[in-house]
Protein backbone atom coordinates (compact mmCIF):
# COMPACT_ATOMS: atom_id res chain seq x y z
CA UNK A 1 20.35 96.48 -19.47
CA UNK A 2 21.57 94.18 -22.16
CA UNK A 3 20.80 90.50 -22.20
CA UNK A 4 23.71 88.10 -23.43
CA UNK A 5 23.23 85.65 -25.98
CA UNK A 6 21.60 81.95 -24.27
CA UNK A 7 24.10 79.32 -24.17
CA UNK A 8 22.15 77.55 -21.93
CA UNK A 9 19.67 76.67 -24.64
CA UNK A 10 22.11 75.39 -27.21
CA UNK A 11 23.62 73.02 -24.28
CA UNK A 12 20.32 71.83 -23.36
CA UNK A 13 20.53 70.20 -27.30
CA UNK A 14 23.48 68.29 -27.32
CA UNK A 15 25.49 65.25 -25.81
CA UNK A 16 27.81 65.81 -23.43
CA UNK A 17 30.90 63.47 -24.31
CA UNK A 18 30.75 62.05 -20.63
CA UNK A 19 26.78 61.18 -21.27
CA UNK A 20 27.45 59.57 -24.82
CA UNK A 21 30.88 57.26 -23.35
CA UNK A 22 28.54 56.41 -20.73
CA UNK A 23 25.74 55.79 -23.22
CA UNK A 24 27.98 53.62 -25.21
CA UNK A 25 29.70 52.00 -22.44
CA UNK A 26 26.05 50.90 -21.53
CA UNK A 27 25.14 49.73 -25.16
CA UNK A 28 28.06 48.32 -24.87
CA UNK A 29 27.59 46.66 -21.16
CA UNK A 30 24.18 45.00 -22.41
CA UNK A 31 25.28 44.03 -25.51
CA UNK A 32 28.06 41.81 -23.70
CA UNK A 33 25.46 40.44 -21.12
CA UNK A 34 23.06 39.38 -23.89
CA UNK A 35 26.63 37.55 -25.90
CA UNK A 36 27.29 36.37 -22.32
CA UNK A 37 23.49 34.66 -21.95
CA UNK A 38 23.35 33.75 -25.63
CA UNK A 39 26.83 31.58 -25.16
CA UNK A 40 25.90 30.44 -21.86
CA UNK A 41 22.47 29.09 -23.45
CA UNK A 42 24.37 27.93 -26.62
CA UNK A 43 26.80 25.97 -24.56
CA UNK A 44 23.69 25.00 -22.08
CA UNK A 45 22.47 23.33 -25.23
CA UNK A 46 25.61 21.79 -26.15
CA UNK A 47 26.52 20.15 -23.23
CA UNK A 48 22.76 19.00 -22.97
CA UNK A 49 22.74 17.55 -26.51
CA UNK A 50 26.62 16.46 -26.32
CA UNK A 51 25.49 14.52 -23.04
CA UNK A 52 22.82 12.90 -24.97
CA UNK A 53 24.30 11.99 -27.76
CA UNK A 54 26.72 10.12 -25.49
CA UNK A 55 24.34 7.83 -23.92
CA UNK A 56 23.14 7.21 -27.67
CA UNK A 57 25.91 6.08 -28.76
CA UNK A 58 26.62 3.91 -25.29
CA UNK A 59 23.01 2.81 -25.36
CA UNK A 60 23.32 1.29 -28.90
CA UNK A 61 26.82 -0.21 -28.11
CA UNK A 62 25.02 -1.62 -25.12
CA UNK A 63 22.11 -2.99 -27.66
CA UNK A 64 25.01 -5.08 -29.37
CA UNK A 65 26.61 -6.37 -27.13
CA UNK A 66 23.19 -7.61 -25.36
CA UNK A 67 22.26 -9.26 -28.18
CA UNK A 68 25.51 -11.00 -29.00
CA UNK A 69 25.83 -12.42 -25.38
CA UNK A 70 22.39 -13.70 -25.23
CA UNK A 71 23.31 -15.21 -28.22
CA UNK A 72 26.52 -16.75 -26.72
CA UNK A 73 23.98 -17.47 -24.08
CA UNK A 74 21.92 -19.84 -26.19
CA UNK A 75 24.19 -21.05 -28.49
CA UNK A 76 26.43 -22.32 -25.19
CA UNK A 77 23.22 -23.93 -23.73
CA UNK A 78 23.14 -25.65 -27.28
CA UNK A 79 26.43 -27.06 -27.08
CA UNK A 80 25.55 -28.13 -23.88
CA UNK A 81 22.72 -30.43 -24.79
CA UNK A 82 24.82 -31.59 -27.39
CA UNK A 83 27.68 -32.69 -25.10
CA UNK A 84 30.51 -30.08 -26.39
CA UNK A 85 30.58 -27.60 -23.70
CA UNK A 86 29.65 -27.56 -19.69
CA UNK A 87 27.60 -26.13 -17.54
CA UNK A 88 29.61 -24.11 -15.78
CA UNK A 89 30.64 -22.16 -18.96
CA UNK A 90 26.76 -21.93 -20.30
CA UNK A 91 26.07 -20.51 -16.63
CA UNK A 92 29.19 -17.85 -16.64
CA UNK A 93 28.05 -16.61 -20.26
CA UNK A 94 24.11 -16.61 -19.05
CA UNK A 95 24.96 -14.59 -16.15
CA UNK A 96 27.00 -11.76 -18.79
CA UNK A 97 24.41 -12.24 -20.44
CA UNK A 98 22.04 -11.00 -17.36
CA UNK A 99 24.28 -8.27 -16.21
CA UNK A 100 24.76 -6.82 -19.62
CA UNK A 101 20.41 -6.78 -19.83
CA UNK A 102 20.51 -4.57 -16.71
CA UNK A 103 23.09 -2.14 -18.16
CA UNK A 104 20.89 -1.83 -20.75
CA UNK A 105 18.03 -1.22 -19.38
CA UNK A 106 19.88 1.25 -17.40
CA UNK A 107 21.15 3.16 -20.58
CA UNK A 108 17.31 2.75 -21.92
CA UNK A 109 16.22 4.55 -18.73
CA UNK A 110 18.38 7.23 -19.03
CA UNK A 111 17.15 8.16 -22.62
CA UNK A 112 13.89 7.63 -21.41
CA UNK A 113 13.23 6.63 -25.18
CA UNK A 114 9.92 4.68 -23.65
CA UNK A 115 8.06 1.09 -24.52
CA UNK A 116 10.74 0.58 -27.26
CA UNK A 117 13.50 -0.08 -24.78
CA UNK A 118 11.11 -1.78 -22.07
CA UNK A 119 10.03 -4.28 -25.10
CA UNK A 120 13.83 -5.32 -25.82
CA UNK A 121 14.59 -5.53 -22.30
CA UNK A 122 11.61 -7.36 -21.48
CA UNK A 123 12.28 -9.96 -24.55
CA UNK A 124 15.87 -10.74 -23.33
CA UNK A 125 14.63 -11.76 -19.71
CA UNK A 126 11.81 -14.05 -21.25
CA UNK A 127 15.07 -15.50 -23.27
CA UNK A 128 17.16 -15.97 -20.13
CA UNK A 129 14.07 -17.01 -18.33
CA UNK A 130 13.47 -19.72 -20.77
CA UNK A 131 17.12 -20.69 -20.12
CA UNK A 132 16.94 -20.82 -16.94
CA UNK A 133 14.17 -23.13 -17.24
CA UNK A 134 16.28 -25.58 -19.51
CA UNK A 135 13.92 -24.99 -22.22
CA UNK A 136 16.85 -23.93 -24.34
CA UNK A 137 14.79 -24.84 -27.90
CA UNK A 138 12.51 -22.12 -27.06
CA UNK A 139 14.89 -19.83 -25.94
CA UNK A 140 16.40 -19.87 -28.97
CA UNK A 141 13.04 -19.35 -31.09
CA UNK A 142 12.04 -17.01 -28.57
CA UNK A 143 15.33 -15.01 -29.38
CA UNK A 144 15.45 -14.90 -33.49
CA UNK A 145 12.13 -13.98 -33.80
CA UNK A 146 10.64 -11.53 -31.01
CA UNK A 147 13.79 -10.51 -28.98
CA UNK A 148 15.31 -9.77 -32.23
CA UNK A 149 12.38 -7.92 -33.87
CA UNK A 150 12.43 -5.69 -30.06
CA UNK A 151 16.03 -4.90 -30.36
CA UNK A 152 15.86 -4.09 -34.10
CA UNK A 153 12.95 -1.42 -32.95
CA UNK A 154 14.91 -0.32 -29.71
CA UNK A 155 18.28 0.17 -32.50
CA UNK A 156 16.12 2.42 -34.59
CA UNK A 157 14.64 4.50 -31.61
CA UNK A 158 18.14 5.00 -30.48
CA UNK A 159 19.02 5.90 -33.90
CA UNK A 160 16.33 8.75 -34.40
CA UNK A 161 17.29 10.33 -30.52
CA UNK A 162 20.79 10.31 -31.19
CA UNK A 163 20.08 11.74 -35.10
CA UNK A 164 17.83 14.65 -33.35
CA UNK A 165 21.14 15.40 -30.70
CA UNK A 166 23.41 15.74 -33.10
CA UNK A 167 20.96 18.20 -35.64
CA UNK A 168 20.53 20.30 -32.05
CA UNK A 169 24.24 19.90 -31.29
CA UNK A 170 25.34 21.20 -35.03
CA UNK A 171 22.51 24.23 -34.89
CA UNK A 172 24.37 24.76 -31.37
CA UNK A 173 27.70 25.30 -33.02
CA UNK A 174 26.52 27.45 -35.38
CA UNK A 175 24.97 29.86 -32.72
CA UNK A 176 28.27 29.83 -31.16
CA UNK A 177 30.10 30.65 -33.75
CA UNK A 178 28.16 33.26 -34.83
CA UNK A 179 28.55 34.99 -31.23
CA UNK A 180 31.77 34.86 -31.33
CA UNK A 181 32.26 36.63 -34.59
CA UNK A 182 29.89 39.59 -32.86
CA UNK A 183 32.26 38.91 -29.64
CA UNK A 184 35.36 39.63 -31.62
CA UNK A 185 33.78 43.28 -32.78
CA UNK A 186 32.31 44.30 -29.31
CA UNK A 187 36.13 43.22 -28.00
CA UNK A 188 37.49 45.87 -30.08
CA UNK A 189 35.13 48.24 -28.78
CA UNK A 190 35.64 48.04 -24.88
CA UNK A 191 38.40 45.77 -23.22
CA UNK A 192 36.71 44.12 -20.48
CA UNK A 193 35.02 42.35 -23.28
CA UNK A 194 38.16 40.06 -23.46
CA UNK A 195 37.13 38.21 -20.19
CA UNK A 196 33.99 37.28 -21.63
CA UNK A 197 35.78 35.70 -24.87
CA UNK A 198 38.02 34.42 -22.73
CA UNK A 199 35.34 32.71 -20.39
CA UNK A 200 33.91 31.44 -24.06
CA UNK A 201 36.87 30.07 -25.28
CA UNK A 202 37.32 28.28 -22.28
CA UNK A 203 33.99 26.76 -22.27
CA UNK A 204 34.74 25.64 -25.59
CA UNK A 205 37.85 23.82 -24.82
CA UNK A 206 36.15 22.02 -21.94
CA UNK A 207 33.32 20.96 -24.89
CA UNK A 208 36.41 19.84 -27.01
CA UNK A 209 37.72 17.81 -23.72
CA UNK A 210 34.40 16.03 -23.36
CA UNK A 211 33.73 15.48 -26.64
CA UNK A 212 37.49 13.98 -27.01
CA UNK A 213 36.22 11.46 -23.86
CA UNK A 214 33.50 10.54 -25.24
CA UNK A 215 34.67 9.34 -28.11
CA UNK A 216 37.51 7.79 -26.09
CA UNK A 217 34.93 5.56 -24.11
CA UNK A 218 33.04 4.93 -27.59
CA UNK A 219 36.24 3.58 -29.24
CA UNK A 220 37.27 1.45 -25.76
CA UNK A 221 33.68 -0.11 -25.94
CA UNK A 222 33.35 -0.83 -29.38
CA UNK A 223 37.34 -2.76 -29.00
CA UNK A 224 35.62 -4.69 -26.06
CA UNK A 225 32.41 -5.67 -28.81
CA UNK A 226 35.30 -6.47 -31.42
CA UNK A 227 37.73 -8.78 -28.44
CA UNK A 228 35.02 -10.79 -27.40
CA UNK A 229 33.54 -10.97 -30.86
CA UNK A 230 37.21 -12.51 -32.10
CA UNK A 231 37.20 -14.38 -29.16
CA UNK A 232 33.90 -16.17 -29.76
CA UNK A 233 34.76 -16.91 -32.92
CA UNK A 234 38.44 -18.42 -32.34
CA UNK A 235 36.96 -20.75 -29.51
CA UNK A 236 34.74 -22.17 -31.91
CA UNK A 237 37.07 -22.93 -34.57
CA UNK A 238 39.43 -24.30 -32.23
CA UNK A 239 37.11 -26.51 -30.07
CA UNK A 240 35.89 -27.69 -33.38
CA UNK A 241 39.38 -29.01 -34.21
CA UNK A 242 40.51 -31.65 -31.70
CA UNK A 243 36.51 -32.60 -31.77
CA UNK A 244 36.24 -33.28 -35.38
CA UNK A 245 39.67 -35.52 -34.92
CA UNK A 246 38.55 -37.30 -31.73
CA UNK A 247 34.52 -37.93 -33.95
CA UNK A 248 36.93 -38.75 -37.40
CA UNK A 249 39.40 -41.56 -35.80
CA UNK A 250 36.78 -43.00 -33.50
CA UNK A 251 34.39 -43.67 -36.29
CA UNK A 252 37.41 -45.10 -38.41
CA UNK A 253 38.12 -47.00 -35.09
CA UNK A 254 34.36 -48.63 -34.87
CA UNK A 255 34.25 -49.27 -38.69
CA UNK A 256 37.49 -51.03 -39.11
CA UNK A 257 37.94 -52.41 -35.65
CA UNK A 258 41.90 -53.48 -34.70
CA UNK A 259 42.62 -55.36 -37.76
CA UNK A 260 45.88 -52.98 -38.10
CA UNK A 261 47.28 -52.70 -34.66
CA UNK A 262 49.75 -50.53 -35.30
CA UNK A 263 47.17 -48.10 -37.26
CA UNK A 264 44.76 -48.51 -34.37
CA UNK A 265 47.38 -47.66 -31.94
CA UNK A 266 48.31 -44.34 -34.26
CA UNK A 267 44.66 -43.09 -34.03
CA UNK A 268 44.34 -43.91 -30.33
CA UNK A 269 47.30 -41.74 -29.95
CA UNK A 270 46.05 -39.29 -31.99
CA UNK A 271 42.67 -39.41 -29.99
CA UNK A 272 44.74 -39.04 -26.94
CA UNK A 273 46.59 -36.17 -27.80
CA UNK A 274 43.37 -34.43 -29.09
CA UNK A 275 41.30 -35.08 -26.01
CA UNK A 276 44.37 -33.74 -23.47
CA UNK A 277 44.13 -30.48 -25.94
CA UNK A 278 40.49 -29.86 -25.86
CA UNK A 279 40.62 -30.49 -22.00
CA UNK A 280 43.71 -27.86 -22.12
CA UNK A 281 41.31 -25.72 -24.03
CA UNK A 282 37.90 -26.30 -21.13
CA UNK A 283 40.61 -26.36 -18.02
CA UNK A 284 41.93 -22.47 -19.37
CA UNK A 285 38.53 -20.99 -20.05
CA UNK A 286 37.29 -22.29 -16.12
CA UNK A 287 40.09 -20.75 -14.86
CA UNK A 288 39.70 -17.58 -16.51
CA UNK A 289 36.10 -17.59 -15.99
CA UNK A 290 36.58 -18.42 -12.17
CA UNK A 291 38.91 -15.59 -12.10
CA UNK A 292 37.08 -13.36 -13.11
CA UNK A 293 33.92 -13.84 -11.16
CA UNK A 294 36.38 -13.87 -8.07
CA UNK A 295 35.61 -17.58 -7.12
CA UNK A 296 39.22 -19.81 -7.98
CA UNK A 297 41.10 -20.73 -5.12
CA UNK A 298 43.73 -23.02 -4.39
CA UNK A 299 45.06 -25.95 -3.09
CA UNK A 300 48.16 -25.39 -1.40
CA UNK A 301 50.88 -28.09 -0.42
CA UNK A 302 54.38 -29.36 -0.22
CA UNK A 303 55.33 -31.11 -3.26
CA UNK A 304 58.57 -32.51 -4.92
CA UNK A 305 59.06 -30.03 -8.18
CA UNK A 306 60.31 -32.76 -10.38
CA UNK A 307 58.43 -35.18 -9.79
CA UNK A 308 55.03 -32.56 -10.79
CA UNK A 309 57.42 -31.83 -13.76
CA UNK A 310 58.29 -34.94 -14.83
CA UNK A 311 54.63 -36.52 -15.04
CA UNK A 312 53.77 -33.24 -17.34
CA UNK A 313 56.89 -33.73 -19.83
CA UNK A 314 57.03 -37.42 -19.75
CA UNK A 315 53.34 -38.17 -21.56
CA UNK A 316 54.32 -35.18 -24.11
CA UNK A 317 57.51 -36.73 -24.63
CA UNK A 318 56.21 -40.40 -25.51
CA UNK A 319 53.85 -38.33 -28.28
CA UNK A 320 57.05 -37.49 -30.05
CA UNK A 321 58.07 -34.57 -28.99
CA UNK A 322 61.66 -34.14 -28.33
CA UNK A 323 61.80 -32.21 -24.55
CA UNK A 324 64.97 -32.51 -22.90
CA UNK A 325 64.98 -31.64 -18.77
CA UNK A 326 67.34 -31.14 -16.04
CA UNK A 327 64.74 -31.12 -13.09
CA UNK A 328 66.39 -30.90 -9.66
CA UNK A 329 63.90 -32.30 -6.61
CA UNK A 330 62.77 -28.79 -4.96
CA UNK A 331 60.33 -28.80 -2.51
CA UNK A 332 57.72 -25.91 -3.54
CA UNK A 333 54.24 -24.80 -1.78
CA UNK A 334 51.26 -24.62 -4.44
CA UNK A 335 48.78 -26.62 -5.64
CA UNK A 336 49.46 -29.39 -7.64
CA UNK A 337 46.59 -29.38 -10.38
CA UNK A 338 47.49 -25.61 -10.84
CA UNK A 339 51.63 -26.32 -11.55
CA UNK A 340 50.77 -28.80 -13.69
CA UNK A 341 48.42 -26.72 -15.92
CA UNK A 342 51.28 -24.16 -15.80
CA UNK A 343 53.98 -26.23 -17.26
CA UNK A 344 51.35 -28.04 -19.58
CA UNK A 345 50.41 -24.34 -21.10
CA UNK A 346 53.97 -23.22 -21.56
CA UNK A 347 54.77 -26.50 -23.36
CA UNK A 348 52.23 -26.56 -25.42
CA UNK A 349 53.12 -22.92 -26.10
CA UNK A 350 56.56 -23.92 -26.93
CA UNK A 351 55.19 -26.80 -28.83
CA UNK A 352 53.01 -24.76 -31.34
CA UNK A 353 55.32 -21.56 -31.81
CA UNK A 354 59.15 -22.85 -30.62
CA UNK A 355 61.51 -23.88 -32.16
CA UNK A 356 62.83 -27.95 -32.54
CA UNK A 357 64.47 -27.49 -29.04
CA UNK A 358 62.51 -27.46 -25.87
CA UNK A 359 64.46 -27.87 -22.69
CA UNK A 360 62.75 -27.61 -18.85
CA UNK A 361 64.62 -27.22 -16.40
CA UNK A 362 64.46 -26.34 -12.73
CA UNK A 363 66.46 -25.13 -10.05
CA UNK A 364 66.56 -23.31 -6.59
CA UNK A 365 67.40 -19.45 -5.87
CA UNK A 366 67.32 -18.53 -2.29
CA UNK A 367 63.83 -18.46 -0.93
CA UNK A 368 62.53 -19.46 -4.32
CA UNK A 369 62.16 -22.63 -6.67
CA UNK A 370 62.47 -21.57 -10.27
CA UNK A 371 61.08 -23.36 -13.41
CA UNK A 372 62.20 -22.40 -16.81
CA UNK A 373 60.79 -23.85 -20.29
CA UNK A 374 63.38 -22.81 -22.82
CA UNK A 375 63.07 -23.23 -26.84
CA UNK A 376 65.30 -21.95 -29.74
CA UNK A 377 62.17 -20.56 -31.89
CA UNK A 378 62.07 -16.72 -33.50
CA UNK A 379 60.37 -15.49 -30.22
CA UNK A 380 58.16 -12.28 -30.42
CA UNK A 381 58.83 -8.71 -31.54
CA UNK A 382 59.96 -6.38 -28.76
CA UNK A 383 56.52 -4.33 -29.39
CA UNK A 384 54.69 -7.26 -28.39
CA UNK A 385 55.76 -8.02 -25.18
CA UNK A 386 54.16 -6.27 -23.17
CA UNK A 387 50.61 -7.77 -24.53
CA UNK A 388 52.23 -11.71 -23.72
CA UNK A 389 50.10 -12.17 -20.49
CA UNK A 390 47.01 -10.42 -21.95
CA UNK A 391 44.04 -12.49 -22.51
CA UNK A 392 42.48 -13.10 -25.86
CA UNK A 393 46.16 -12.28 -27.60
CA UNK A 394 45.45 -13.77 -31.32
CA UNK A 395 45.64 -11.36 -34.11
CA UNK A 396 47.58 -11.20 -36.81
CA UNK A 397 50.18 -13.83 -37.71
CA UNK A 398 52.73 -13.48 -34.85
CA UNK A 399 54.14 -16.37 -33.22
CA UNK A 400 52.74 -17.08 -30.14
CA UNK A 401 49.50 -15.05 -30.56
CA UNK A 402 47.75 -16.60 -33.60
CA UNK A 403 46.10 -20.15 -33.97
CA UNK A 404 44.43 -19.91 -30.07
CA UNK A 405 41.64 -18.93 -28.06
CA UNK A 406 44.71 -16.76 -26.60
CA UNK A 407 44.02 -17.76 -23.07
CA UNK A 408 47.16 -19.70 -22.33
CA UNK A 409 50.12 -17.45 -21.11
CA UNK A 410 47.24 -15.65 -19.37
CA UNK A 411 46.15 -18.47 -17.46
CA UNK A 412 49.62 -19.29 -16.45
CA UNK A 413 50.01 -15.61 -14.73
CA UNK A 414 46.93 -15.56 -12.97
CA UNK A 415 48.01 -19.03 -11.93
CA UNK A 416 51.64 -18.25 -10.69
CA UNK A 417 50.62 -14.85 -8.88
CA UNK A 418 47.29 -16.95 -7.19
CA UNK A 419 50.47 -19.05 -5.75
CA UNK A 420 52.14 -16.19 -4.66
CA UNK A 421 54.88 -16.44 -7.65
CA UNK A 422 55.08 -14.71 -10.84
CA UNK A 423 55.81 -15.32 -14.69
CA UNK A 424 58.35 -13.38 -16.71
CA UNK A 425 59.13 -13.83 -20.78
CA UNK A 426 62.75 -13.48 -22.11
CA UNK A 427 64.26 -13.26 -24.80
CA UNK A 428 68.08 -13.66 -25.30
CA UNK A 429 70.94 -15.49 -27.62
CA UNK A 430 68.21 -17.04 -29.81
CA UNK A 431 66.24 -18.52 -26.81
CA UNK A 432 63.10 -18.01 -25.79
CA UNK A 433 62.42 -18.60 -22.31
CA UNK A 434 59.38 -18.54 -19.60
CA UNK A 435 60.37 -18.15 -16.12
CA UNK A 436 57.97 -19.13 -13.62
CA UNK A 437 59.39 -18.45 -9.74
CA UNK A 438 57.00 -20.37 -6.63
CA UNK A 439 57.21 -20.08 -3.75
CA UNK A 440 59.16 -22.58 -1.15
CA UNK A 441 57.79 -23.87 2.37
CA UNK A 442 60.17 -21.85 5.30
CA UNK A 443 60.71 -26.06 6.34
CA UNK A 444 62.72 -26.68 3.49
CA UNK A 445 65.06 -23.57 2.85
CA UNK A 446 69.06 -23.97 3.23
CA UNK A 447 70.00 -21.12 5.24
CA UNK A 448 73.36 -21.49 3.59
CA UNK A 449 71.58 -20.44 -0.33
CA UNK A 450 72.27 -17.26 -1.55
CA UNK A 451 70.63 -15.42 -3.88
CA UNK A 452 71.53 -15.16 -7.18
CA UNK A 453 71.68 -11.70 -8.43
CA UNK A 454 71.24 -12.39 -12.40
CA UNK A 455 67.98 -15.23 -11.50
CA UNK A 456 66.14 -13.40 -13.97
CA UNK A 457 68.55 -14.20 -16.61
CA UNK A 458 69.37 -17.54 -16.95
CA UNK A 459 71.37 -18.39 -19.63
CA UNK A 460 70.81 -21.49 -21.48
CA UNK A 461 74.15 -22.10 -23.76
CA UNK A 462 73.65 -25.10 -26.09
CA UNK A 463 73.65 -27.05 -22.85
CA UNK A 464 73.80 -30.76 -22.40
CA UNK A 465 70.92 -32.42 -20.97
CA UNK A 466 69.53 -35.90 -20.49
CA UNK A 467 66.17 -36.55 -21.57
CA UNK A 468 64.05 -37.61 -18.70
């Protein structure tokens, strides 16, 4: 009996083509799950490093801005001793200065950078300690010489961990992007590889998004260094004006004595006017400083509108200034002190950027007693609007926002809405006007008033006014 040739054998040698797909398919399979783990440690590593170099960045942002406020600290306590500032303010900038210590040594703690950031924090309490103490000499020894020396060490520390993220976070990116180059061949090779790149790219985007916060929060911070930085410097220069006037004619005044009345009475004037500024100045930093820490409160009673008016425009108007009202007798419920510093701001607003007409004026529209101050200057551009009620407004050289501590139409809103009114700026037919609406007590309402559908926009047509 013949045999036939083995087949058998020769099948036993090769690959089926099921057995190699599914040998591929498996190459294939693990060569996806190790791009999968290699991205997922890669991005594991990013976010890490990405978080890290976040709190870097925050933590020496935070540095700054500790040491600048104890400085304000100090040098306030300074111009305390010396007479130029209060207490109240030196206590409101120690107390930033406090709080901003403890969000640093928060942001120390979470770099866990060790005895670098414990030494800095450390330093600042003894500083604020020593404050606290009244010992304000030593504070202020204690702060350019160790304090300073701790935070130049913490800076550097910061430095070298945020250096190290961002070596990691570069390596990172390279790793990444060298998957996905491998990625893009294995997709070629076997579809379902296209949810993995598409899980990669995702992860990538939501890298991009956090990285695009973070520097987001960066930028916001370091605008809040740069604000309170121009801030700090714009009080001083301005305090430093009506002071060096008040110290100039009051030595001229003690040398020469009244020989020259008329002269004497000029300075004295000038003295005056200097004095009401620089309390202007103090009365709009307490209020903002009150508001802020929640504390300012009000006085609230029934008072005759132009009367309150009339004793704010009449000393302003005996300096020279030519104000011309039309104040009708409204009774209004708010505090007095807190009106008065109203109109007082928007004057001296007018005063410094207006033009050389200033009219007040006041009137009644139904529930509500309405104050306008009114002046024929260039007004501000449309762009700038917005930003009129915003404290610390004094950049650049735009009417209205340069040549201040910038605190003045701010003051006036938080004052008007504390009364349970509101402010609004206009600008129309070459008049610039600041419309202040308080409230009226129910006692003194005519039922028979009706409201005035265009209130907001009071026209003021080259009118005719006596001067009270």
């Amino acid at each position: 009996m013949g045999t036939s040739p083995n087949t058998n054998g020769l099948g036993r040698g090769r690959i089926s083509k099921p057995a190699l797909g599914a040998a591929i398919s498996g190459v294939v399979a693990i060569l996806l799950a190790a791009l999968l783990h290699a991205n997922s440690l890669a991005v594991g590593y990013f976010i890490d490093d990405s978080s890290t170099l976040a709190k870097s960045e925050a933590a020496l942002v935070t540095t700054q801005l500790s040491l600048r406020t104890l400085s304000q600290a100090v040098l306030l306590a300074e111009d305390v001793t010396l007479g130029v500032a209060d207490r109240d303010t030196a206590a409101a900038a120690a107390a930033e200065a406090s709080r901003v210590v403890d969000d640093l040594e928060t942001r120390v703690g979470e770099l866990d950078i060790g005895l670098a950031g414990a030494a800095a924090v450390g330093q600042s309490r003894d500083v604020l300690q020593r404050l606290d103490d009244g010992d304000v000499a030593a504070a202020g020894d204690l702060l350019a010489t160790d304090a300073l020396a701790a935070y130049e060490s913490l800076r550097d520390t910061i430095a070298e961990t945020r250096d190290g993220s961002l070596e990691t976070l570069n390596n990172a990116q390279s790793l990444s992007q060298r998957i996905g180059t491998i990625a893009g061949f294995v997709i070629a090779l076997l579809a379902p590889a296209l949810a993995i790149f598409a899980y990669w790219r995702i992860a990538r985007r939501q890298l991009d998004s956090a990285r695009v916060e973070m520097d987001s929060r960066l930028k916001a911070e370091r605008r809040v260094i740069q604000a309170k930085d121009e801030f700090i410097s714009n009080i001083s220069h301005e305090l430093r004006t009506p002071l060096t006037s008040i110290y100039g004619f009051s030595e001229i005044l003690i040398e020469q004595g009244f020989i020259d009345p008329d002269e004497a009475r000029t300075l004295i004037s000038v003295i005056n006017e200097e004095s009401a500024e620089l309390n202007r100045m103090v009365e709009d930093l307490l209020t903002v400083a009150r508001d802020e820490a929640g504390t300012i409160s009000f006085n609230t009673e029934t008072l005759d509108l132009a009367e309150e008016l009339a004793v704010v425009v009449r000393p302003i108007q005996r300096t020279g200034l030519d104000i011309e009202s039309a104040c009708s007798p409204i009774p209004v419920e708010a505090d007095q002190l807190r009106t008065r510093q109203i109109v007082r701001n928007l004057l001296s607003n007018a005063q410094r950027w207006g033009g050389d007409r200033i009219y007040v004026t006041s009137h009644q529209i139904g529930l509500t007693a309405v104050v306008t101050v009114a002046d024929n200057g260039p007004g501000v551009p449309v762009d700038e609007e917005h930003r009129l009620f915003t404290r610390y407004i004094h950049e650049g050289d735009t009417a209205l926002t340069t040549g201040s501590i910038g605190l003045g139409l701010a003051v006036v809103k938080i004052l008007a809405e504390g009364m349970g009114g509101e402010v609004r700026y206009e600008r129309e037919d070459g008049w610039t006007r600041f419309i202040v609406y308080l409230p009226m007590p129910e006692s003194a309402i005519d039922e028979t008033t009706t409201p005035d559908p265009n209130h907001a926009a009071q026209r003021l047509e080259e009118p005719t006014i006596e001067v009270a």
